[in-house]
Protein backbone atom coordinates (compact mmCIF):
# COMPACT_ATOMS: atom_id res chain seq x y z
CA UNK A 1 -12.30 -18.49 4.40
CA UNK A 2 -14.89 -16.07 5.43
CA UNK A 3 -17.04 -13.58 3.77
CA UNK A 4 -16.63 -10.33 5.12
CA UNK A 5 -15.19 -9.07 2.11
CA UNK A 6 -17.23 -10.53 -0.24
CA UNK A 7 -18.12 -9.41 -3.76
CA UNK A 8 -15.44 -6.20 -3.06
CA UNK A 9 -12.61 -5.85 -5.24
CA UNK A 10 -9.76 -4.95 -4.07
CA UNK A 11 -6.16 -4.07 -5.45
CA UNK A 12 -3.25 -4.27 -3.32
CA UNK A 13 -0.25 -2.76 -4.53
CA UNK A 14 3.46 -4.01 -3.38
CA UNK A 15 1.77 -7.34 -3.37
CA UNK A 16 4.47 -9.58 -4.11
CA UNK A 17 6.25 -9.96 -0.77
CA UNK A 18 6.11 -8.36 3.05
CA UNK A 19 3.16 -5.92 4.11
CA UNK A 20 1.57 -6.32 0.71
CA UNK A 21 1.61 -9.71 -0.01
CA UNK A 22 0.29 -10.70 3.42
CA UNK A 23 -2.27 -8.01 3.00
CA UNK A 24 -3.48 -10.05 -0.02
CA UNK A 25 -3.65 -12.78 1.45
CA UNK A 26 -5.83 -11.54 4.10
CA UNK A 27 -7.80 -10.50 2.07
CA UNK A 28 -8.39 -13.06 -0.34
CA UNK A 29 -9.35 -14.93 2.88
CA UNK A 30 -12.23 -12.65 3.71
CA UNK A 31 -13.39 -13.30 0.12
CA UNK A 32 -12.32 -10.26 -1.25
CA UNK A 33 -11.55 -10.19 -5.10
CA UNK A 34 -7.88 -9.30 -5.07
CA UNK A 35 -5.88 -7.79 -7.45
CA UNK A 36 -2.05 -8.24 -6.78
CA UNK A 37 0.08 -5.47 -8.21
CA UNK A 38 4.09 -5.33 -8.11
CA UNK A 39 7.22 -5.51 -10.74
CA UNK A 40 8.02 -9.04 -10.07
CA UNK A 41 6.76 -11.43 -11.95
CA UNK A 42 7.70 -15.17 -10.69
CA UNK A 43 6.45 -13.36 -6.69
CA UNK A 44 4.01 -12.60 -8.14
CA UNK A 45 2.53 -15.67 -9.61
CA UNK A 46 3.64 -17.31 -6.51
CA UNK A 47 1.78 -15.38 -4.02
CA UNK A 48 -1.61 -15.58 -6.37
CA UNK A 49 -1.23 -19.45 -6.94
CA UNK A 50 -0.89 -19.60 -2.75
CA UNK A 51 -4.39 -17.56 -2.40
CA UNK A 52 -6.00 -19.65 -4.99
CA UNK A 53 -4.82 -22.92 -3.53
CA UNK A 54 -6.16 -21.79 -0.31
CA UNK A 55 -9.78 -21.20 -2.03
CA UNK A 56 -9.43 -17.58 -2.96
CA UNK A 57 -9.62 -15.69 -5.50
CA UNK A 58 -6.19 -13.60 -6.98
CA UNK A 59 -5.25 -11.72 -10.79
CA UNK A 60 -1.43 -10.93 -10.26
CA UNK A 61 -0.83 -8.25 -12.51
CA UNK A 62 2.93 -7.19 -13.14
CA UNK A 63 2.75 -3.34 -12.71
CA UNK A 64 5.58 -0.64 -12.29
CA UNK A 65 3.43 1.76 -9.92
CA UNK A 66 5.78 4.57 -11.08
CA UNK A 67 4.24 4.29 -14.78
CA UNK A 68 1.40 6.02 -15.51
CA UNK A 69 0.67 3.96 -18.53
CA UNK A 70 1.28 0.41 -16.69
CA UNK A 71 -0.85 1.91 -13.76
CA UNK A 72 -3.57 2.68 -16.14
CA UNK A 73 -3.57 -0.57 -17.78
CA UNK A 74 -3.83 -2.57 -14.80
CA UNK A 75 -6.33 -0.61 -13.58
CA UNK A 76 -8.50 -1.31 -16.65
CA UNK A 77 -7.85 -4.92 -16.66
CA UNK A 78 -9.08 -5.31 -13.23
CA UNK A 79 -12.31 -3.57 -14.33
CA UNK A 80 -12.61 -6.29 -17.48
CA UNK A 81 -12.06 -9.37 -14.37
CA UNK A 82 -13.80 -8.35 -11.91
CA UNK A 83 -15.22 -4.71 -12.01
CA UNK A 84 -14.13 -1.41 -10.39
CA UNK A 85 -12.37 -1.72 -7.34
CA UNK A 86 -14.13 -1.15 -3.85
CA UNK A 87 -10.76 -0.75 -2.11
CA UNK A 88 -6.73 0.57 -2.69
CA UNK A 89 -4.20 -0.40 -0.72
CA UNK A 90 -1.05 1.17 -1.68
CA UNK A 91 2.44 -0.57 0.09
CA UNK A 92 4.30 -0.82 -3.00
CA UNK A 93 7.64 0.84 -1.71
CA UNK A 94 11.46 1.41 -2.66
CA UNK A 95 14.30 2.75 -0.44
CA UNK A 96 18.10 3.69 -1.00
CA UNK A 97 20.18 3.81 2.13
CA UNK A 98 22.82 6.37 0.76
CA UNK A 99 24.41 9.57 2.86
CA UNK A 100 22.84 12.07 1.28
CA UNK A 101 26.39 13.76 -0.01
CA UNK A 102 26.58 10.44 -2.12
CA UNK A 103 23.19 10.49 -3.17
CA UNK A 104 22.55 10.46 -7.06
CA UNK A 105 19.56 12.09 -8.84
CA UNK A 106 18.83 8.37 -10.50
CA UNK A 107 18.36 6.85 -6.79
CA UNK A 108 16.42 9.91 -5.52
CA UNK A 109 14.03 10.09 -8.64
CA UNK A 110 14.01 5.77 -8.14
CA UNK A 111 12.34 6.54 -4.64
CA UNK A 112 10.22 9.34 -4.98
CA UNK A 113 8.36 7.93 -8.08
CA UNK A 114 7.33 4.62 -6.28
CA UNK A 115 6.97 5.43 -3.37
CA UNK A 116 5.14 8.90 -3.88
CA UNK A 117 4.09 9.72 -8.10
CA UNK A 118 2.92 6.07 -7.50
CA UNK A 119 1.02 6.54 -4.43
CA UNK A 120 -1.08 9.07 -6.80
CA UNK A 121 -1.48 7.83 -9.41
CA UNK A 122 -3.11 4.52 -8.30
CA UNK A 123 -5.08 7.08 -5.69
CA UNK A 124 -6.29 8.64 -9.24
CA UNK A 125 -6.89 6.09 -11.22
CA UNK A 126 -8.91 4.43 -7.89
CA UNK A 127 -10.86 7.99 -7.34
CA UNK A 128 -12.17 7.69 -10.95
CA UNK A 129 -13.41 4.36 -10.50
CA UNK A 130 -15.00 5.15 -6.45
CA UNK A 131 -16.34 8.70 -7.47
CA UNK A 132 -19.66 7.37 -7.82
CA UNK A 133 -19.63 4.38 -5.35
CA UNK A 134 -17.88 4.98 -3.34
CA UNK A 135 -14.33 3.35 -1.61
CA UNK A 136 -11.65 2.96 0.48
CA UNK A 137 -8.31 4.26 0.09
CA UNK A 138 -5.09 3.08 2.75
CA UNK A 139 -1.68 4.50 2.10
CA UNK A 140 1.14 3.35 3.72
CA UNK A 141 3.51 5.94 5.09
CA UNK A 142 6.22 5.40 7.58
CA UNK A 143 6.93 6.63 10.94
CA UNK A 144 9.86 7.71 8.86
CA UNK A 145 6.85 10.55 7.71
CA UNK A 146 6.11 11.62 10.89
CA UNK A 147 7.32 14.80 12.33
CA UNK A 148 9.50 14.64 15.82
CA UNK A 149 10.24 10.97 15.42
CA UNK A 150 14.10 9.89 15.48
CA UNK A 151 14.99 10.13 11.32
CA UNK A 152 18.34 7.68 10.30
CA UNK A 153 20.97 8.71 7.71
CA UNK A 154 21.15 7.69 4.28
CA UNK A 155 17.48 7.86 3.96
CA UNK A 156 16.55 11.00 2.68
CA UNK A 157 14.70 10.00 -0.08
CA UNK A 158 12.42 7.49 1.89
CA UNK A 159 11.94 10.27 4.65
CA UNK A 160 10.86 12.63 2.01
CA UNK A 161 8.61 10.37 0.36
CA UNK A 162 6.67 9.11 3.02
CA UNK A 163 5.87 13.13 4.36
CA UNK A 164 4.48 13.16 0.98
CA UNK A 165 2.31 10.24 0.78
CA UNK A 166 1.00 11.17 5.02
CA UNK A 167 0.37 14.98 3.00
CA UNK A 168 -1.13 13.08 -0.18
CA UNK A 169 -3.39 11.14 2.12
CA UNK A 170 -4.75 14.53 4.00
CA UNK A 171 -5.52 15.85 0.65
CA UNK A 172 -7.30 13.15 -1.03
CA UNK A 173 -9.60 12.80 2.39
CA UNK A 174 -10.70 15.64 1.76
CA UNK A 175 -12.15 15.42 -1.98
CA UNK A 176 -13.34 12.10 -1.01
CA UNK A 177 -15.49 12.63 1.81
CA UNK A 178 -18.21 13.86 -0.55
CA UNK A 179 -17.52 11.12 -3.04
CA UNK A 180 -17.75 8.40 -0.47
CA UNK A 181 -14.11 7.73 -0.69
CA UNK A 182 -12.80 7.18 2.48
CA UNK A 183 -9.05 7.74 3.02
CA UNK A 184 -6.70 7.28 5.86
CA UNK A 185 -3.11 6.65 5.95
CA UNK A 186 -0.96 4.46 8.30
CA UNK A 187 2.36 4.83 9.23
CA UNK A 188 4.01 1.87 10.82
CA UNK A 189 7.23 1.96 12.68
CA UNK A 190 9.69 -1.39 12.74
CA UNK A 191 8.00 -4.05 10.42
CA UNK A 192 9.61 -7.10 9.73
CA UNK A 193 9.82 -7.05 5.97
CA UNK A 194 13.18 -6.81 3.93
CA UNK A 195 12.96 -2.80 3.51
CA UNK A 196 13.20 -2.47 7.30
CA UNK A 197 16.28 -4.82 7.26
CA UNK A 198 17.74 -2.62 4.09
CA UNK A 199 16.90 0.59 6.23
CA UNK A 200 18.15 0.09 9.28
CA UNK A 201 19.00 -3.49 10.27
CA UNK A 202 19.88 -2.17 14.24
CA UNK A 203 16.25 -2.02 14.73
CA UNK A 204 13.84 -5.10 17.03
CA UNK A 205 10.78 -5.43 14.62
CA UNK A 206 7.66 -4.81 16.81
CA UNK A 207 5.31 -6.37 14.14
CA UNK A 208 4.89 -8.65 11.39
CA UNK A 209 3.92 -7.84 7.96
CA UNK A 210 0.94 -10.28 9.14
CA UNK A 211 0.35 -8.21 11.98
CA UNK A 212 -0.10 -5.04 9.83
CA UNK A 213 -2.60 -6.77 7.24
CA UNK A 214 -4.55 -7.96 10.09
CA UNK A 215 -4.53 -3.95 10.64
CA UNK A 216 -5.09 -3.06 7.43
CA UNK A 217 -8.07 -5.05 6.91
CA UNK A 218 -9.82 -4.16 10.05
CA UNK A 219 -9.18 -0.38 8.80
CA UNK A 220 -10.97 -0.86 5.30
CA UNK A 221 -13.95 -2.97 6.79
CA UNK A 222 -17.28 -1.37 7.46
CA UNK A 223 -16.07 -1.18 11.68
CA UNK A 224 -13.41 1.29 10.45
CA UNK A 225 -15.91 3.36 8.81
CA UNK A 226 -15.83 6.20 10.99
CA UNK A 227 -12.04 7.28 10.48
CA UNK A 228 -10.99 8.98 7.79
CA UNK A 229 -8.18 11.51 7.17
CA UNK A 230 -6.51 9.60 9.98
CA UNK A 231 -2.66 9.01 10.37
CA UNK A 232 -2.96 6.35 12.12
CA UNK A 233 0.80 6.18 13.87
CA UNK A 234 2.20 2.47 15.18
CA UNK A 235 5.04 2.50 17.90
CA UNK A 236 6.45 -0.39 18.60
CA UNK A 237 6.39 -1.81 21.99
CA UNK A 238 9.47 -3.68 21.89
């Protein structure tokens, strides 16, 4: 344990397994207050009684990102624990691999509300709670976001999404700069996480979802505190 993070709150969303979980966990670890957001409740509980067993400190709260309500609520509960959040890191994701002449309005709607309507509105409810204090905001996009990088069939949806959230991310760095709210997005290539293996199992992961929350917290400390509005883009070197 350390205390770089400590006394910040911090809610990690897509905290149940992969990027988000480890994220968490890395957190927790710099003594961080963390909030653990996803649908699942048994990975949940299990990835909060791991951080507390290690000495940290965890509130898994089952949350649908897509649902304004459930967003909200969680949100608000976290104030009631611990207080208004300090940081938001948003790597709650879905994905369909589908050709797009099979592709169903259910299965696009499925991917664009997690992985985008979500991304805002835990961005909103976070800005409410930073727009006096202060924060810092970390979306995770995709290299599968990023213009003139090689794009794989069946994933419209996910392509479409993450373009949003890299967009969203621009936006929201703007109104925050005179809030304090610092914003910046990341968009990681090959991680090795089940979405990646759902997405396009051909690929050689280049990192681990511990590699990218070792990233991820170095981005929302205080030595990070110079970028903002960044896209910062991760090619593998494998």
């Amino acid at each position: 344990m350390s205390e770089e993070f400590a006394g910040r709150v911090a809610i990690v969303t897509g905290a149940s397994q992969g990027i988000g979980a480890a994220t968490a966990r890395a957190l927790a670890a710099r003594g961080a207050h963390v909030a653990l957001m996803a649908r699942s409740a048994d990975l949940l509980a299990t990835e909060a009684r791991a951080i507390v067993e290690r000495g940290g400190v965890a509130l898994p709260l089952v949350t649908d990102v897509a649902q304004g309500e459930q967003v909200r609520a969680s949100f608000a509960r976290v104030d009631e624990v611990y207080g208004p959040c300090d940081l938001l890191i948003t790597a709650a994701g879905e994905l369909v691999n589908v050709p797009f002449l099979d592709l169903d309005e259910a299965s696009w709607d499925r991917v664009i509300n997690t992985n985008l309507r979500g991304t805002m509105l835990c961005c909103h409810a976070a800005f409410q709670r930073m727009r006096e204090r202060g924060g810092v905001i970390i979306l995770l996009s995709s290299l599968s976001g990023v213009k003139n990088v090689e794009k794989f069939p069946g994933l419209s949806a996910y392509v479409a999404s993450k373009f949003g959230v890299a967009g969203l991310a621009e936006a929201l760095a703007v109104e925050g700069k005179p809030l304090g709210i610092r914003v910046v997005a990341v968009s990681p290539g090959a991680v090795d996480t089940p979405m990646l293996r759902a997405a396009a199992p051909h690929l050689r992961p280049g990192m681990t979802p511990s590699d990218m929350a070792e990233l991820l917290v170095w981005l929302a400390s205080d030595a990070a505190r110079h970028l903002g509005g960044t896209n910062l883009e991760l090619f593998s070197n494998n």
